[in-house]
PDB file of N, CA and C in Angstrom:
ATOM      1  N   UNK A   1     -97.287  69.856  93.549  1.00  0.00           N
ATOM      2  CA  UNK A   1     -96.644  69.852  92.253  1.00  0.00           C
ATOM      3  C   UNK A   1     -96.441  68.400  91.808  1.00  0.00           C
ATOM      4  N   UNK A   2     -97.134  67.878  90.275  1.00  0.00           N
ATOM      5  CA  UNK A   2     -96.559  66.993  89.991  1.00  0.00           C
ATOM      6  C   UNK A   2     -95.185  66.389  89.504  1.00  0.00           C
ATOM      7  N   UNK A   3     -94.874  65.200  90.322  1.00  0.00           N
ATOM      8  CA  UNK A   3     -93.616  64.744  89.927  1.00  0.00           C
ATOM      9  C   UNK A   3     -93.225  64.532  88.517  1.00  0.00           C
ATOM     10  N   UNK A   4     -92.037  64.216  87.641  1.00  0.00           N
ATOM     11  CA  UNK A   4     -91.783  64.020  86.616  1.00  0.00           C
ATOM     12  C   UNK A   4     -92.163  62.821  86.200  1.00  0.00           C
ATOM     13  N   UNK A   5     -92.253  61.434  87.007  1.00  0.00           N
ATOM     14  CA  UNK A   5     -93.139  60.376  86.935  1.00  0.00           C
ATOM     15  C   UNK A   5     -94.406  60.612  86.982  1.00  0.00           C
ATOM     16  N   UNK A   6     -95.298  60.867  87.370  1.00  0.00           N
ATOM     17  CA  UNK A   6     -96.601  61.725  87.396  1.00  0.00           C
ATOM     18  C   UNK A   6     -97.095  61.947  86.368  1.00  0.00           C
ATOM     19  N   UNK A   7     -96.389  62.748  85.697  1.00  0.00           N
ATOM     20  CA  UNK A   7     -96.401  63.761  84.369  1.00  0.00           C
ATOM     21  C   UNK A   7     -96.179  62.592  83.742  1.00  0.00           C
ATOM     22  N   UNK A   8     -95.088  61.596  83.261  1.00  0.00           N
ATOM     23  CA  UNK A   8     -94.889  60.967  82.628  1.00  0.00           C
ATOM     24  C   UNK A   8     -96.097  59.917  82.499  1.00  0.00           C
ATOM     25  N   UNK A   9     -96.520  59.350  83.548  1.00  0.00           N
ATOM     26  CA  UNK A   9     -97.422  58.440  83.490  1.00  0.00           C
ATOM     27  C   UNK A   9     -98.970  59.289  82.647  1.00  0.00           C
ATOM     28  N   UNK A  10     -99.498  60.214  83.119  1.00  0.00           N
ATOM     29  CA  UNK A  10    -100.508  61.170  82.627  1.00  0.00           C
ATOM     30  C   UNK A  10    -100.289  61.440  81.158  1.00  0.00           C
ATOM     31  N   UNK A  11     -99.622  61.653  80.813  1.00  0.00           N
ATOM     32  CA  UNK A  11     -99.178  61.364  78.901  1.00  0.00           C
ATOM     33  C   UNK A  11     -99.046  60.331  78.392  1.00  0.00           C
ATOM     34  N   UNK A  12     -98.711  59.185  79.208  1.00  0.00           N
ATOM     35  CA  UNK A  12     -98.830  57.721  78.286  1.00  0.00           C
ATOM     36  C   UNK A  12    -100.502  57.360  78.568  1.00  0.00           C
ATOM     37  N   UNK A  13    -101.176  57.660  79.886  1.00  0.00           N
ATOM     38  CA  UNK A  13    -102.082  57.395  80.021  1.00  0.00           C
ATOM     39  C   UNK A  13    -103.174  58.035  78.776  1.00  0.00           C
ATOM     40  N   UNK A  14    -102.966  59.086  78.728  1.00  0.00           N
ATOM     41  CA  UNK A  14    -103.741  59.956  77.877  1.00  0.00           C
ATOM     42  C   UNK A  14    -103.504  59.486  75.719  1.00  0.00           C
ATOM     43  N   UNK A  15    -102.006  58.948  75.679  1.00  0.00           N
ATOM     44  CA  UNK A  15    -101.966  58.411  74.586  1.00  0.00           C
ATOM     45  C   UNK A  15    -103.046  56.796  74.281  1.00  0.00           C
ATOM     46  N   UNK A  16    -103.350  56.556  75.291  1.00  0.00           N
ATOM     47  CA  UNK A  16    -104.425  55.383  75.538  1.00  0.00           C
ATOM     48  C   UNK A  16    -103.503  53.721  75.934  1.00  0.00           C
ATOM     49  N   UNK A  17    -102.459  54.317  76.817  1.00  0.00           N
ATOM     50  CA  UNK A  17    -101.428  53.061  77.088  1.00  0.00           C
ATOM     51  C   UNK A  17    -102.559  52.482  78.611  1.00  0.00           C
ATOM     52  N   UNK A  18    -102.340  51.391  78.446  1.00  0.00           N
ATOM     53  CA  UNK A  18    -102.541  51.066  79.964  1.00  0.00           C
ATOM     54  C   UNK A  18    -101.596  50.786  80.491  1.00  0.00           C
ATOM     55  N   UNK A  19    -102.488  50.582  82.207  1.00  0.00           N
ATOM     56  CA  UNK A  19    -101.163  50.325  82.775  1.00  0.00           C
ATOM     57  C   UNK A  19    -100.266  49.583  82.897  1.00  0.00           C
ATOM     58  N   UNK A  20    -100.758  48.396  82.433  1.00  0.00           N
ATOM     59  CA  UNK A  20     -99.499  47.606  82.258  1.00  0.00           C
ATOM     60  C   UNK A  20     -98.525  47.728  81.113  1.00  0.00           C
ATOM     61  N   UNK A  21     -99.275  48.070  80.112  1.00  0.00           N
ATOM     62  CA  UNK A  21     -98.291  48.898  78.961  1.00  0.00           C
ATOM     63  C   UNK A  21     -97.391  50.101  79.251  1.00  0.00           C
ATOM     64  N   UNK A  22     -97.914  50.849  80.010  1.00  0.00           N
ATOM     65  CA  UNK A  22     -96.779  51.813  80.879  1.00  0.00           C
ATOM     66  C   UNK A  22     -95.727  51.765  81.368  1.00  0.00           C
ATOM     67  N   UNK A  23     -96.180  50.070  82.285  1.00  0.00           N
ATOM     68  CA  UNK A  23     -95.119  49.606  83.612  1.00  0.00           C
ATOM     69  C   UNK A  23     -94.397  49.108  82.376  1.00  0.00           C
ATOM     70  N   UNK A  24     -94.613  48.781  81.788  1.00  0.00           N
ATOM     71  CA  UNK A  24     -93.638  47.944  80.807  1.00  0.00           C
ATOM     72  C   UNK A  24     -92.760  48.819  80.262  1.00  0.00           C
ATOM     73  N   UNK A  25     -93.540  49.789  79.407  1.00  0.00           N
ATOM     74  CA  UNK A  25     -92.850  50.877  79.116  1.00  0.00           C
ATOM     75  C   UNK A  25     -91.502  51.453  79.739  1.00  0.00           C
ATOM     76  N   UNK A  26     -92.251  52.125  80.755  1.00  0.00           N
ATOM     77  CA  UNK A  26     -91.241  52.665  82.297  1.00  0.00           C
ATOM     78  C   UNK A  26     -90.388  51.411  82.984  1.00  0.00           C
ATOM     79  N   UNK A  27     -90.353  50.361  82.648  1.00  0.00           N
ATOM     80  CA  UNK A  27     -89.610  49.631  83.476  1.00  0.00           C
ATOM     81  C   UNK A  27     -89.747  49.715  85.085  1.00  0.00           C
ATOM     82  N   UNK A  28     -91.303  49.566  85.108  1.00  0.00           N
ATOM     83  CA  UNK A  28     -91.855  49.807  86.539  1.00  0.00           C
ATOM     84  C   UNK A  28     -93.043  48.949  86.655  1.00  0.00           C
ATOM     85  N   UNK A  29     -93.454  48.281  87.773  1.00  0.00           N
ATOM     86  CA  UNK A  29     -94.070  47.805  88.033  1.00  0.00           C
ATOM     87  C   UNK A  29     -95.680  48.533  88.037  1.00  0.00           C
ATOM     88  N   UNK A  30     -97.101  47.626  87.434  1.00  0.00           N
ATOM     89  CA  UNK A  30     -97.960  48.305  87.286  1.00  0.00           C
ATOM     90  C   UNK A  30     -98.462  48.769  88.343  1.00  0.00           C
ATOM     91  N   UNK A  31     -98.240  48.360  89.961  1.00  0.00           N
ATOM     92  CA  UNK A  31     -98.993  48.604  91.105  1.00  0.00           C
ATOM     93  C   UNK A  31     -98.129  50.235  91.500  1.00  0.00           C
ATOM     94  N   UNK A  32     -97.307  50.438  90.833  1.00  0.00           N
ATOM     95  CA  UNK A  32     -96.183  51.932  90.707  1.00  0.00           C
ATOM     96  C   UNK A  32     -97.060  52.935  89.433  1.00  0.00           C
ATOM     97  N   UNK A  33     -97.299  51.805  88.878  1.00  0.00           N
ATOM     98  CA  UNK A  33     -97.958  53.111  88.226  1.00  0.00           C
ATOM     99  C   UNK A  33     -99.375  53.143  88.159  1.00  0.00           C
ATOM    100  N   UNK A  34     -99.824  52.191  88.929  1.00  0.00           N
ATOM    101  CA  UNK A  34    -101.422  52.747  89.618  1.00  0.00           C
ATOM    102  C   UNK A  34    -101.151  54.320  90.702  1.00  0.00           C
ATOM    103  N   UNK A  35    -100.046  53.934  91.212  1.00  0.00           N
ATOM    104  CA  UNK A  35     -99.889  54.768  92.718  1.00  0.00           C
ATOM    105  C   UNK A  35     -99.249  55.851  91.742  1.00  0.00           C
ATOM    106  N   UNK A  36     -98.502  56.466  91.017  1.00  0.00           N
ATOM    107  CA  UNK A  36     -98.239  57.425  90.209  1.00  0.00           C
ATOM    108  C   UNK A  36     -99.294  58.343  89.650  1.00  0.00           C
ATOM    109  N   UNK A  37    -100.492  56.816  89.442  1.00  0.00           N
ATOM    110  CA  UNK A  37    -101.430  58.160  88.363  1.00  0.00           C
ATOM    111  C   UNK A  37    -102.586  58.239  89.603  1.00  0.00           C
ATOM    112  N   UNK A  38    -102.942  58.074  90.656  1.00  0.00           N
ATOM    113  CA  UNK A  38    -103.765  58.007  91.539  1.00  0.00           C
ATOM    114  C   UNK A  38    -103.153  59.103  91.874  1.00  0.00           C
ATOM    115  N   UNK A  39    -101.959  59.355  92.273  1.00  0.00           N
ATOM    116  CA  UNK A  39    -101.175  60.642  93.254  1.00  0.00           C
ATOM    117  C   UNK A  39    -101.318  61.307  92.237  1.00  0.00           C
ATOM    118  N   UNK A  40    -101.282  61.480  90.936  1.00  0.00           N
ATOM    119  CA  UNK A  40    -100.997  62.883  89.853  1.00  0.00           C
ATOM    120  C   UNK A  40    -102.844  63.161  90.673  1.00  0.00           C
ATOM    121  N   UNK A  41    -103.899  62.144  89.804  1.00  0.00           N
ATOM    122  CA  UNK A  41    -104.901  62.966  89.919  1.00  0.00           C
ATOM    123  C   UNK A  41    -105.720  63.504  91.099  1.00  0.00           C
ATOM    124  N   UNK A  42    -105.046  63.267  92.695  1.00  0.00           N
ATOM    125  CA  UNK A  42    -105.673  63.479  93.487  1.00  0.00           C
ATOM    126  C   UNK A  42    -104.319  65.055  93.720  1.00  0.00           C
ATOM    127  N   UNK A  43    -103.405  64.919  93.680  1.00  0.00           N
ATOM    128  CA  UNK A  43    -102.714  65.802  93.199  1.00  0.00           C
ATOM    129  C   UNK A  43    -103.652  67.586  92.534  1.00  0.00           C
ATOM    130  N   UNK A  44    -104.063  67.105  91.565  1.00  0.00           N
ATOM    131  CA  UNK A  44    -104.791  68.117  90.726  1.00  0.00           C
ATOM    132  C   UNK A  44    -106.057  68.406  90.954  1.00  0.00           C
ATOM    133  N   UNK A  45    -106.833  66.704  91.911  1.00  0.00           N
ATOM    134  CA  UNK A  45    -108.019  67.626  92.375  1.00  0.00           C
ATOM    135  C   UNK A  45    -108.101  68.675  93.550  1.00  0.00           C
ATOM    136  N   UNK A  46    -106.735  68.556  94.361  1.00  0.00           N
ATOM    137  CA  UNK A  46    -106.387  69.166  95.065  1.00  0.00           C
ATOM    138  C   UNK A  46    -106.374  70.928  94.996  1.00  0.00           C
ATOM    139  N   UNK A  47    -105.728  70.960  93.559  1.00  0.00           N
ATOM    140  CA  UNK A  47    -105.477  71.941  92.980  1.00  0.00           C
ATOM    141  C   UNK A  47    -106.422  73.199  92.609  1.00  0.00           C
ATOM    142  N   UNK A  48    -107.273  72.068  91.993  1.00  0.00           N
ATOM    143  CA  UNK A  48    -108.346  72.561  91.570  1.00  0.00           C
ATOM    144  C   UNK A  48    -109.563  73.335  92.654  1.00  0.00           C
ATOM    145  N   UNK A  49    -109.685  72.550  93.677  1.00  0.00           N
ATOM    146  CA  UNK A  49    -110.392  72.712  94.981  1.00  0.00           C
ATOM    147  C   UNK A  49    -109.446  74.669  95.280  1.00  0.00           C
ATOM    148  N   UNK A  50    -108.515  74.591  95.486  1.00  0.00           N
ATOM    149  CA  UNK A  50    -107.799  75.805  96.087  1.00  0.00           C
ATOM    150  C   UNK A  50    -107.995  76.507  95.169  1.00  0.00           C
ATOM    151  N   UNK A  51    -107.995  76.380  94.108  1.00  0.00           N
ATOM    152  CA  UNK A  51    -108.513  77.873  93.222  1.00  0.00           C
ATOM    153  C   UNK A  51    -109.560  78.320  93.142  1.00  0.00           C
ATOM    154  N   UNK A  52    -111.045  77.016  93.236  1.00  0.00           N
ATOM    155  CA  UNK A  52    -112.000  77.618  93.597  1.00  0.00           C
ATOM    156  C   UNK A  52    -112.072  78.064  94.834  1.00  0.00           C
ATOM    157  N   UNK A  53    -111.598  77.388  96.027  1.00  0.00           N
ATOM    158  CA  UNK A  53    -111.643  78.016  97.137  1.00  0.00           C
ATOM    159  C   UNK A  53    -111.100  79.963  97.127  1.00  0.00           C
ATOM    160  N   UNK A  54    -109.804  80.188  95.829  1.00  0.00           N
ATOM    161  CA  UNK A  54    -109.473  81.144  95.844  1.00  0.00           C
ATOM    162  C   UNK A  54    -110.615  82.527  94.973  1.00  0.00           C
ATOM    163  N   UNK A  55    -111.094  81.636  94.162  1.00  0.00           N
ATOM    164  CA  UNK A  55    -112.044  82.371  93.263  1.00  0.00           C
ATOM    165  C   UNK A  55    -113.586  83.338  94.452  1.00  0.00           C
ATOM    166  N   UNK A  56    -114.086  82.047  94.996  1.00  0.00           N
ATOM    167  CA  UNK A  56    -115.264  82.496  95.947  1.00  0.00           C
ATOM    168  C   UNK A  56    -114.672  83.528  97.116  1.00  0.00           C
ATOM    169  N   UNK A  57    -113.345  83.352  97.573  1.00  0.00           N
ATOM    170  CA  UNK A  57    -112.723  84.486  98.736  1.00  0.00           C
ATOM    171  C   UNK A  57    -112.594  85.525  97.953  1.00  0.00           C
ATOM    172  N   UNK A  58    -112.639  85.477  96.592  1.00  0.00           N
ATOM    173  CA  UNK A  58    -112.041  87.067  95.638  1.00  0.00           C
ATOM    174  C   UNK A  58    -110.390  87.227  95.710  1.00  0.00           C
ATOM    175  N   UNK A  59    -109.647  86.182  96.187  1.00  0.00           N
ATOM    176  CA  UNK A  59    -108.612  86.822  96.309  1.00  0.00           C
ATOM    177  C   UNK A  59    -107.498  86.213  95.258  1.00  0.00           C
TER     178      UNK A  59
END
């Protein structure tokens, strides 16, 4: 499950902020919000993997 930082970073990212515009934003350092949006999207490829894994079992 993504964190509320996670999420947060993934919506500024997606508004076309970088990251240092983020960290700035968030009052966080950009090497925090490399590691924020690296964990959201390995996070979701995660996700993604188990549903297909769930799709091909049928279950």
């Amino acid at each position: 499950m993504l964190t509320e930082k996670e999420i947060e970073v993934l919506k500024l990212k997606k508004k076309g902020l970088t990251q240092l515009e983020i960290a700035k934003k968030l009052k966080i350092s950009q090497p925090a919000v490399s590691s924020f949006y690296n964990n959201a999207l390995k996070k979701i490829k995660d996700a993604e993997e188990v549903l297909k894994l769930k799709r091909e079992l049928g279950i």
